[in-house]
ModelCIF file with pLDDT and N, C-alpha, C, O atoms, coordinates in Angstrom:
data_MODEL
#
_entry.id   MODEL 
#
_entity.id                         1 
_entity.type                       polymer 
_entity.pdbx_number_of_molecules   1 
#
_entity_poly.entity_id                      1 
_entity_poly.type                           'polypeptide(L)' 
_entity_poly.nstd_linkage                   no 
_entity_poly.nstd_monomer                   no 
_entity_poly.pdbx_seq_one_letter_code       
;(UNK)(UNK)(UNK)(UNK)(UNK)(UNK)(UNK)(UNK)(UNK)(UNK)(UNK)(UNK)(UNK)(UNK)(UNK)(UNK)
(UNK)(UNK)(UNK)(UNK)(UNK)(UNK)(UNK)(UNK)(UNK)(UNK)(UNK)(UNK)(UNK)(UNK)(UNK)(UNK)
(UNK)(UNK)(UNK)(UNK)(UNK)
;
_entity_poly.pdbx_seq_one_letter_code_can   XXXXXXXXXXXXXXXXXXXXXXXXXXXXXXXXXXXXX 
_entity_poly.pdbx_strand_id                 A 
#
loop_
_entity_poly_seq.entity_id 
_entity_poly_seq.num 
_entity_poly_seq.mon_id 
_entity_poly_seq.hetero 
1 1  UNK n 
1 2  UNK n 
1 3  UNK n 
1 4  UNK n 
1 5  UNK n 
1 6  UNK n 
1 7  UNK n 
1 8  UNK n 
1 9  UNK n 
1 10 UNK n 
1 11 UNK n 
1 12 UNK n 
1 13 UNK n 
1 14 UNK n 
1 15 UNK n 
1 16 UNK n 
1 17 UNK n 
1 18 UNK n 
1 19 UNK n 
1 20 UNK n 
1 21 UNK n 
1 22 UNK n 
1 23 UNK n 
1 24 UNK n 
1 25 UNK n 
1 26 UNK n 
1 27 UNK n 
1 28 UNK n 
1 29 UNK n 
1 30 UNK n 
1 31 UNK n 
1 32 UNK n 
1 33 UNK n 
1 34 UNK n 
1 35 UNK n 
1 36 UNK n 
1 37 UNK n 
#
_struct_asym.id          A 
_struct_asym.entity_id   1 
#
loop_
_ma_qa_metric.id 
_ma_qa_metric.mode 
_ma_qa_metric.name 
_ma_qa_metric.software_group_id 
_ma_qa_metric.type 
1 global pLDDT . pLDDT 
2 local  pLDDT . pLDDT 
#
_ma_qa_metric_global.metric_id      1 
_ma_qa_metric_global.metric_value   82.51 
_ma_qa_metric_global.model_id       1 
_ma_qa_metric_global.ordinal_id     1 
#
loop_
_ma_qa_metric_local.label_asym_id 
_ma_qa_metric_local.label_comp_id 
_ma_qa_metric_local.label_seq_id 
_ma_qa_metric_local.metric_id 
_ma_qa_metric_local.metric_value 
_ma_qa_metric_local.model_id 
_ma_qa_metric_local.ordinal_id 
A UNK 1  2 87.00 1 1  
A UNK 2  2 75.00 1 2  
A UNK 3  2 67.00 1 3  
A UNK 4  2 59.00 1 4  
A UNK 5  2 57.00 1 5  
A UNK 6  2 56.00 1 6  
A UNK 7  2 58.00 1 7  
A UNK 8  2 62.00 1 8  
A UNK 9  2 66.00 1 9  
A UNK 10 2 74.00 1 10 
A UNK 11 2 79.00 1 11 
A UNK 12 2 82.00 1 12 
A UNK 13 2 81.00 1 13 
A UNK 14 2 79.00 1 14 
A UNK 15 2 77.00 1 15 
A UNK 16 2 80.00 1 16 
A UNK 17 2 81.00 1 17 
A UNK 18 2 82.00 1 18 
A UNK 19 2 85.00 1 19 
A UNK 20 2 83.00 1 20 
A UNK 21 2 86.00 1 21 
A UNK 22 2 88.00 1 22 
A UNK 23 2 90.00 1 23 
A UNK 24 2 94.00 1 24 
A UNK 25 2 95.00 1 25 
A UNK 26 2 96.00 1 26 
A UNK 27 2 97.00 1 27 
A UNK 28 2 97.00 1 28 
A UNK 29 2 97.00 1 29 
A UNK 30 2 96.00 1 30 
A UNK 31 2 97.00 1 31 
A UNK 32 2 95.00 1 32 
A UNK 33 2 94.00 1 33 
A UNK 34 2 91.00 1 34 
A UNK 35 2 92.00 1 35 
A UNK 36 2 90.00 1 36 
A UNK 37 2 88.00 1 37 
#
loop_
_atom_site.group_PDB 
_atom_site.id 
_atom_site.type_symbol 
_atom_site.label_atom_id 
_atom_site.label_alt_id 
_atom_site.label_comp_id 
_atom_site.label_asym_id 
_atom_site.label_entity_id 
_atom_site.label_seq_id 
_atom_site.pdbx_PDB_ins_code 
_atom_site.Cartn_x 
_atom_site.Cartn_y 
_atom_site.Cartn_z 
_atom_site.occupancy 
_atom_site.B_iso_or_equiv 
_atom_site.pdbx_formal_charge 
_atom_site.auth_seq_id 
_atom_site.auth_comp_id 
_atom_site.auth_asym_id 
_atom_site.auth_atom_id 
_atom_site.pdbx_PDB_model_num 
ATOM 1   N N  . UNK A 1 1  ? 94.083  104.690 106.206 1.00 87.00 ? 1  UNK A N  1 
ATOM 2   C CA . UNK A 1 1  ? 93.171  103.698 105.648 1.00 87.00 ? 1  UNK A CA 1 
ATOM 3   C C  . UNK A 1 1  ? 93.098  102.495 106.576 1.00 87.00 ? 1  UNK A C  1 
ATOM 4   O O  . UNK A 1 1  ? 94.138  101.979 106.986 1.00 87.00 ? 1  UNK A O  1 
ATOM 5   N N  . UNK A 1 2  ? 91.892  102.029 106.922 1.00 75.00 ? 2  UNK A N  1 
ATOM 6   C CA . UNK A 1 2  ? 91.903  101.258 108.118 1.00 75.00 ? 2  UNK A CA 1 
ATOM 7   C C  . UNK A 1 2  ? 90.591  100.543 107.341 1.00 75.00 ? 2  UNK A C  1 
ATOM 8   O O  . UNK A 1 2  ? 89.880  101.217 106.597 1.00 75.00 ? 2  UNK A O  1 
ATOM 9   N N  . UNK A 1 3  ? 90.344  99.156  107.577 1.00 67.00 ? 3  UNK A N  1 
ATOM 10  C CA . UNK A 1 3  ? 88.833  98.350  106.630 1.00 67.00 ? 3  UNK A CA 1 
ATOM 11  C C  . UNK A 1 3  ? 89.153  97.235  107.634 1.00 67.00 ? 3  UNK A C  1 
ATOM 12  O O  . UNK A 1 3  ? 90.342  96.921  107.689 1.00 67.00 ? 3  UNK A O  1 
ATOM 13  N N  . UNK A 1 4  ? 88.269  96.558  108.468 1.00 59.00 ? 4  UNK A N  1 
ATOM 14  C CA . UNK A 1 4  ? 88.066  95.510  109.012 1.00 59.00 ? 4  UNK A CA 1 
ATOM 15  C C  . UNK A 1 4  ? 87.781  94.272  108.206 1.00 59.00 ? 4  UNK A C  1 
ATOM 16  O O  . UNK A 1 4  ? 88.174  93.134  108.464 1.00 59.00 ? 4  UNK A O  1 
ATOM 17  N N  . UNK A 1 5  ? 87.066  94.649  107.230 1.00 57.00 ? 5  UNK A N  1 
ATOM 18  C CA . UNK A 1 5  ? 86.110  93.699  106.522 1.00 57.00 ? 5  UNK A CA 1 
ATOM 19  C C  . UNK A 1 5  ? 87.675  93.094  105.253 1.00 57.00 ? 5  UNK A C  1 
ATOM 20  O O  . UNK A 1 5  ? 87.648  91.954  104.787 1.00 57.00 ? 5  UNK A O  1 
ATOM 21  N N  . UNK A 1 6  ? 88.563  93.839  104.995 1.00 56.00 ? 6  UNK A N  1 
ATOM 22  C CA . UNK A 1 6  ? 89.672  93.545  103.862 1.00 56.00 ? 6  UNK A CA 1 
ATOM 23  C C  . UNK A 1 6  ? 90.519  92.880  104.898 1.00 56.00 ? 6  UNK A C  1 
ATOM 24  O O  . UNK A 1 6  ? 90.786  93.183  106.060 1.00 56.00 ? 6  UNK A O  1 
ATOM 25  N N  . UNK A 1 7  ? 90.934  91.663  103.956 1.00 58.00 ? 7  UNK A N  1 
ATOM 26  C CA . UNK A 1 7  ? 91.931  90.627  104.730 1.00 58.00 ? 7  UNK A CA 1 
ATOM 27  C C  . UNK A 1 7  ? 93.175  91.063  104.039 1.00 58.00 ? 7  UNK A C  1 
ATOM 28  O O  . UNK A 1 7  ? 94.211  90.419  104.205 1.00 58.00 ? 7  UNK A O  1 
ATOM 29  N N  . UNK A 1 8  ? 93.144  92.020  103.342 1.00 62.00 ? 8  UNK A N  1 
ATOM 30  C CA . UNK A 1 8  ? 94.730  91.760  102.818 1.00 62.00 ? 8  UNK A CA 1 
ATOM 31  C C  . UNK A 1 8  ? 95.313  93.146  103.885 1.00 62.00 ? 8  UNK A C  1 
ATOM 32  O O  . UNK A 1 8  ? 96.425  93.624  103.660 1.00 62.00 ? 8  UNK A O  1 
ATOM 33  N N  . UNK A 1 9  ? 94.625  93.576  104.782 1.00 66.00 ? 9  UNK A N  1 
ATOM 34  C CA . UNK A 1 9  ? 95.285  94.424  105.732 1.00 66.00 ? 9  UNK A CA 1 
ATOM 35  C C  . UNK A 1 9  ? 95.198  93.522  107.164 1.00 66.00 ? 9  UNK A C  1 
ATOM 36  O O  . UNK A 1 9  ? 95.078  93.940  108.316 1.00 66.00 ? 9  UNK A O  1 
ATOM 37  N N  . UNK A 1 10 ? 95.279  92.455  106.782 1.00 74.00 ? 10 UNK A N  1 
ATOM 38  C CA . UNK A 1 10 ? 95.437  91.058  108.146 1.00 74.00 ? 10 UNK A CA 1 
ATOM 39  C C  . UNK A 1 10 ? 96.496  90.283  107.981 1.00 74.00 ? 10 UNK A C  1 
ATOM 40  O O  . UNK A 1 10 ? 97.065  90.026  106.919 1.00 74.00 ? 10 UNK A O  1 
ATOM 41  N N  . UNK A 1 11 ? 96.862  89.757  109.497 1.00 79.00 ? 11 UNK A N  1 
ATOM 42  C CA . UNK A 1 11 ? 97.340  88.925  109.587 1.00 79.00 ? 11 UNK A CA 1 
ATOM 43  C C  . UNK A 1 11 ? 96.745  87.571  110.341 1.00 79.00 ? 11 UNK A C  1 
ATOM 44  O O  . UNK A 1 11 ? 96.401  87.979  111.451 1.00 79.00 ? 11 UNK A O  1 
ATOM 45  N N  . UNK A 1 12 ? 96.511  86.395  110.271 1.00 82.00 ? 12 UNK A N  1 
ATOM 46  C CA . UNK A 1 12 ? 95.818  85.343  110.577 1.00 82.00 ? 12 UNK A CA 1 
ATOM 47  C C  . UNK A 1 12 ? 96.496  84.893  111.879 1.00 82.00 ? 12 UNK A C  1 
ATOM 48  O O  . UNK A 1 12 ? 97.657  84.491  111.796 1.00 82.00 ? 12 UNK A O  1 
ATOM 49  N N  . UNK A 1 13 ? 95.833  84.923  113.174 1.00 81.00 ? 13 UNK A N  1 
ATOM 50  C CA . UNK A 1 13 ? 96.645  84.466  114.322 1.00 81.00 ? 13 UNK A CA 1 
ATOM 51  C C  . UNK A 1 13 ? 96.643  83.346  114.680 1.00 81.00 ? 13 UNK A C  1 
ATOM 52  O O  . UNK A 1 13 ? 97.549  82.616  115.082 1.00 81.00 ? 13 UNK A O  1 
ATOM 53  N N  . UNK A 1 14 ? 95.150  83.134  114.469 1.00 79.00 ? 14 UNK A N  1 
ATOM 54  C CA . UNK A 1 14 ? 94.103  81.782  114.666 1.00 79.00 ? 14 UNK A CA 1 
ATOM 55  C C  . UNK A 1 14 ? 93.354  81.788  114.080 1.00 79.00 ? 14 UNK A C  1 
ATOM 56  O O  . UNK A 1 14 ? 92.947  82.696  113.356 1.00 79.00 ? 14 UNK A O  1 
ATOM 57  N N  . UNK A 1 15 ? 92.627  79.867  114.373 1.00 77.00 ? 15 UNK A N  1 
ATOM 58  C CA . UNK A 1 15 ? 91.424  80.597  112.966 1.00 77.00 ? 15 UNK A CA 1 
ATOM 59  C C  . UNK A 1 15 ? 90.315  81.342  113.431 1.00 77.00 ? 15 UNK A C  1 
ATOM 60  O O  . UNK A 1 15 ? 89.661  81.950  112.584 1.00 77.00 ? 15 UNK A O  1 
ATOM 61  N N  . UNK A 1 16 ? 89.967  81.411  114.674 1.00 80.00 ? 16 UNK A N  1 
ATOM 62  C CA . UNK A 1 16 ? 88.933  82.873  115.371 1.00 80.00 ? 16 UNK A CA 1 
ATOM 63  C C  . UNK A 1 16 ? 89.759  84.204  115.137 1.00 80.00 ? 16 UNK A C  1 
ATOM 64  O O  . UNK A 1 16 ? 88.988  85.141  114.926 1.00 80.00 ? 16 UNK A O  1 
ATOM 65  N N  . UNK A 1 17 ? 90.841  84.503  115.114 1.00 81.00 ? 17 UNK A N  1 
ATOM 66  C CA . UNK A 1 17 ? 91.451  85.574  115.019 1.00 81.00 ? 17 UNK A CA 1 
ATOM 67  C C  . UNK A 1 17 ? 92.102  86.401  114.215 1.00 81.00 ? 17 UNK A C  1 
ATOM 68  O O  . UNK A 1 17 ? 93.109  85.757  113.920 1.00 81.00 ? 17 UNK A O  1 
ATOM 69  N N  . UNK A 1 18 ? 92.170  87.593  113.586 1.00 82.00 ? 18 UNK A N  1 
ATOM 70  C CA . UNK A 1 18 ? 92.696  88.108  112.780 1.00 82.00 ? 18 UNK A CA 1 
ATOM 71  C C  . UNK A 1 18 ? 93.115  89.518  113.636 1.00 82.00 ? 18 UNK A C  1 
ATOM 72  O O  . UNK A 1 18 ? 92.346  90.042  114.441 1.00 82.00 ? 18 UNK A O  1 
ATOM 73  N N  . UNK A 1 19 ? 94.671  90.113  113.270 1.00 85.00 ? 19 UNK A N  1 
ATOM 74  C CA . UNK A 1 19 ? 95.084  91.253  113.583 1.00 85.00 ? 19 UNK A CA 1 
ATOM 75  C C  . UNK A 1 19 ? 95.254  92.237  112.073 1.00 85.00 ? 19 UNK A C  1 
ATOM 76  O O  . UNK A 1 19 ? 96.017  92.247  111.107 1.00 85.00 ? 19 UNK A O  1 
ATOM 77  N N  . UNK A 1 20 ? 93.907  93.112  112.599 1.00 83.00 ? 20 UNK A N  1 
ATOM 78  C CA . UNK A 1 20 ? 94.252  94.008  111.363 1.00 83.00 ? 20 UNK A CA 1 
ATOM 79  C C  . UNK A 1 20 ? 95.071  95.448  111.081 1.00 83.00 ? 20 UNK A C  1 
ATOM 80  O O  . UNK A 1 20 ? 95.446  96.024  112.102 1.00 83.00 ? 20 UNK A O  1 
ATOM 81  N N  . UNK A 1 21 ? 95.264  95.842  110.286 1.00 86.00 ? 21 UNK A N  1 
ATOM 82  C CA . UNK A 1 21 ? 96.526  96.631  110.107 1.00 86.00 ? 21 UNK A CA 1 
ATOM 83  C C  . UNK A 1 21 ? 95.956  98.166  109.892 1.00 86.00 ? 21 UNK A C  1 
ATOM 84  O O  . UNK A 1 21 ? 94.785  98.227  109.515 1.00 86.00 ? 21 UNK A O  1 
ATOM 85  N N  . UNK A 1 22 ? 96.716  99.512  110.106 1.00 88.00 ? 22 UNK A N  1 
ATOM 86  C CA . UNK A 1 22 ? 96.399  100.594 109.557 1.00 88.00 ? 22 UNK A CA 1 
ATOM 87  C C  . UNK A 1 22 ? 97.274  101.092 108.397 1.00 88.00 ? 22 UNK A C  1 
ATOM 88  O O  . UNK A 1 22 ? 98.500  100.997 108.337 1.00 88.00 ? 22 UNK A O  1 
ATOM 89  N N  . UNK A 1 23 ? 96.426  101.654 107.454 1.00 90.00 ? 23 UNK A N  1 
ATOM 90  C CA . UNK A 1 23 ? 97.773  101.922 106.311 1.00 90.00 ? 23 UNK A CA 1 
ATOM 91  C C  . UNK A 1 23 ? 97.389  103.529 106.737 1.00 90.00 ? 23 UNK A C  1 
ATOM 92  O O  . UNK A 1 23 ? 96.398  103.985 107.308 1.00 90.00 ? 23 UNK A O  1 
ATOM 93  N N  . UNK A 1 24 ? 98.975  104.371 106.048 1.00 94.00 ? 24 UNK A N  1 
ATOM 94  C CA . UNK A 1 24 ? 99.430  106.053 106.000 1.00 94.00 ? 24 UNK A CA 1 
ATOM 95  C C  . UNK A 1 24 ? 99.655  105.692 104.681 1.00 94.00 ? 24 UNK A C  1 
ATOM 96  O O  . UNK A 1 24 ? 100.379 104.715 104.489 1.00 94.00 ? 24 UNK A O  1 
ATOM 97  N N  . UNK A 1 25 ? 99.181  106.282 103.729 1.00 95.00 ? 25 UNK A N  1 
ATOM 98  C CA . UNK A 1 25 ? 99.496  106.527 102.483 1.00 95.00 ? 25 UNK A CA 1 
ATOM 99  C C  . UNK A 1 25 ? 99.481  107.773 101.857 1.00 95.00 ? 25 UNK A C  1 
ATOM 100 O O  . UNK A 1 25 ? 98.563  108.529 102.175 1.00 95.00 ? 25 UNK A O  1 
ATOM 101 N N  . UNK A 1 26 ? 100.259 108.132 101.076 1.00 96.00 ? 26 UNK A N  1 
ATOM 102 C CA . UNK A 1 26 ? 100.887 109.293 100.678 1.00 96.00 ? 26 UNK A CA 1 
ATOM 103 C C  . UNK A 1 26 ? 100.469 109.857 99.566  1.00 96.00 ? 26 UNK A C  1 
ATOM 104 O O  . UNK A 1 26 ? 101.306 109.699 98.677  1.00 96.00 ? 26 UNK A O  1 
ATOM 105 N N  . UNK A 1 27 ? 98.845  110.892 98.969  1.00 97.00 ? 27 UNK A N  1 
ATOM 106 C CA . UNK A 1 27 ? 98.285  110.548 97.969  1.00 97.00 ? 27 UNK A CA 1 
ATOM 107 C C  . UNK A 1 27 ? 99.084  111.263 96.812  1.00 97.00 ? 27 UNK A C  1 
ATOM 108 O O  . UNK A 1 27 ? 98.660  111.449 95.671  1.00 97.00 ? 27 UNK A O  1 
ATOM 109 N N  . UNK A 1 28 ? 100.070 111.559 97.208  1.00 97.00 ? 28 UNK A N  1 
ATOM 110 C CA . UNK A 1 28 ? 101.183 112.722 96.005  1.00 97.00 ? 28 UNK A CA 1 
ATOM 111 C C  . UNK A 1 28 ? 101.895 111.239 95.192  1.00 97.00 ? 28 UNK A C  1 
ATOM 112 O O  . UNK A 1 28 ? 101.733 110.909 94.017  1.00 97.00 ? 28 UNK A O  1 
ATOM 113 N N  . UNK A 1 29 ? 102.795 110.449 96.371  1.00 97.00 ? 29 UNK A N  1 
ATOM 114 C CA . UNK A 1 29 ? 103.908 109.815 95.616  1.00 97.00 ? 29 UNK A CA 1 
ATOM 115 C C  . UNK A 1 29 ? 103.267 108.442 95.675  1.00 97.00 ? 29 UNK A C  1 
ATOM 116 O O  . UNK A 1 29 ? 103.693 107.528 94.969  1.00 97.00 ? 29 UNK A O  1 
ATOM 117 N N  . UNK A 1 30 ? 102.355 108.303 96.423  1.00 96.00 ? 30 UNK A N  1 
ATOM 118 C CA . UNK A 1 30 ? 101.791 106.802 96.878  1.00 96.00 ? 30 UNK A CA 1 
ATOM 119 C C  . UNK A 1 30 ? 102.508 106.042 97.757  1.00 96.00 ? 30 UNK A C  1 
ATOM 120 O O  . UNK A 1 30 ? 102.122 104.928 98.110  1.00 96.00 ? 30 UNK A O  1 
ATOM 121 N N  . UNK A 1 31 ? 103.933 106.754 98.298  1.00 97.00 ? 31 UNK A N  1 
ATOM 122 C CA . UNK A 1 31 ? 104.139 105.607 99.651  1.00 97.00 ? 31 UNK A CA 1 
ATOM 123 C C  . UNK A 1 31 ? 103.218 105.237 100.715 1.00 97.00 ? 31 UNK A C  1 
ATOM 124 O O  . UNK A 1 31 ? 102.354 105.896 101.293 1.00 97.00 ? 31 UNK A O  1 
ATOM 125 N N  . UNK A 1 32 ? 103.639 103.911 100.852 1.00 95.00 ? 32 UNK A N  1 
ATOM 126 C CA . UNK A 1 32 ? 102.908 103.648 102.619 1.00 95.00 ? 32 UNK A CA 1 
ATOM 127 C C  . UNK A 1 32 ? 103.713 103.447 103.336 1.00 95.00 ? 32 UNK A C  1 
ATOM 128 O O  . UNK A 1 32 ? 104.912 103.315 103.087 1.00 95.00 ? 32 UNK A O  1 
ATOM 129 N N  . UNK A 1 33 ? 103.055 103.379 104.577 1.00 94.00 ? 33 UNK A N  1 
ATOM 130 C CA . UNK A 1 33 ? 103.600 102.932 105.953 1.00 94.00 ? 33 UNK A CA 1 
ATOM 131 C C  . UNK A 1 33 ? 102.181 101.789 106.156 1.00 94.00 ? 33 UNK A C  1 
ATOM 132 O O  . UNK A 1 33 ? 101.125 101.760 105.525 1.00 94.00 ? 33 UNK A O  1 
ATOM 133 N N  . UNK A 1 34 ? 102.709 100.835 107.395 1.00 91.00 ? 34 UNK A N  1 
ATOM 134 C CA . UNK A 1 34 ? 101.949 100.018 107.777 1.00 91.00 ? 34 UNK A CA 1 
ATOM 135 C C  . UNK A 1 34 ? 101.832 99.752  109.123 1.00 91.00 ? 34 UNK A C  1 
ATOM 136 O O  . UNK A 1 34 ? 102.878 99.292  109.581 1.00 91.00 ? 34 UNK A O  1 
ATOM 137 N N  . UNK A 1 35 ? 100.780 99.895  110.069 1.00 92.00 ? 35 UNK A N  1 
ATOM 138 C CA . UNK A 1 35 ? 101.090 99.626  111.622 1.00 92.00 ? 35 UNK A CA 1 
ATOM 139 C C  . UNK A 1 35 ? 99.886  98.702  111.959 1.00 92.00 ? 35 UNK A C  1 
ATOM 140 O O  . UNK A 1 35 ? 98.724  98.696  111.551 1.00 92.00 ? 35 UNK A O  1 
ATOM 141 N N  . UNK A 1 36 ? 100.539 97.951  112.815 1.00 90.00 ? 36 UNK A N  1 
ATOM 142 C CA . UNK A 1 36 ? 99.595  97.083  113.929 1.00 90.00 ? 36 UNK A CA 1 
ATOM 143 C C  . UNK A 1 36 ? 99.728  97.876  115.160 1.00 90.00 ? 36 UNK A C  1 
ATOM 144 O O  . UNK A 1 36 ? 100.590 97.752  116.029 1.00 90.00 ? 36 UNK A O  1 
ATOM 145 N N  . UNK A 1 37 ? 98.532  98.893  115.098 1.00 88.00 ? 37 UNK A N  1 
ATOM 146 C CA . UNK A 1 37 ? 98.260  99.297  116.491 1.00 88.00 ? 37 UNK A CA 1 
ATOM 147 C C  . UNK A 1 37 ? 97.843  98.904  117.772 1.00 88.00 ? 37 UNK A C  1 
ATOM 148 O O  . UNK A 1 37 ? 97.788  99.729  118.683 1.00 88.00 ? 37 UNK A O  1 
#
């Protein structure tokens, strides 16, 4: 799961900048993982 446009998969660097995140989610148990690629 990867969304540019959702800030809650960001982190704020600057205020021009945001690093966004990829989620692995697990659709059996619902774990995630989280990476800044």
């Amino acid at each position: 799961a990867y969304d540019k446009t959702r800030f809650n998969n960001a982190i704020s660097i600057n205020s021009f900048k945001v690093a966004t995140s990829t989620k692995y989610i697990c659709c059996d148990c619902g774990y995630i993982e989280e990476y800044f690629d």
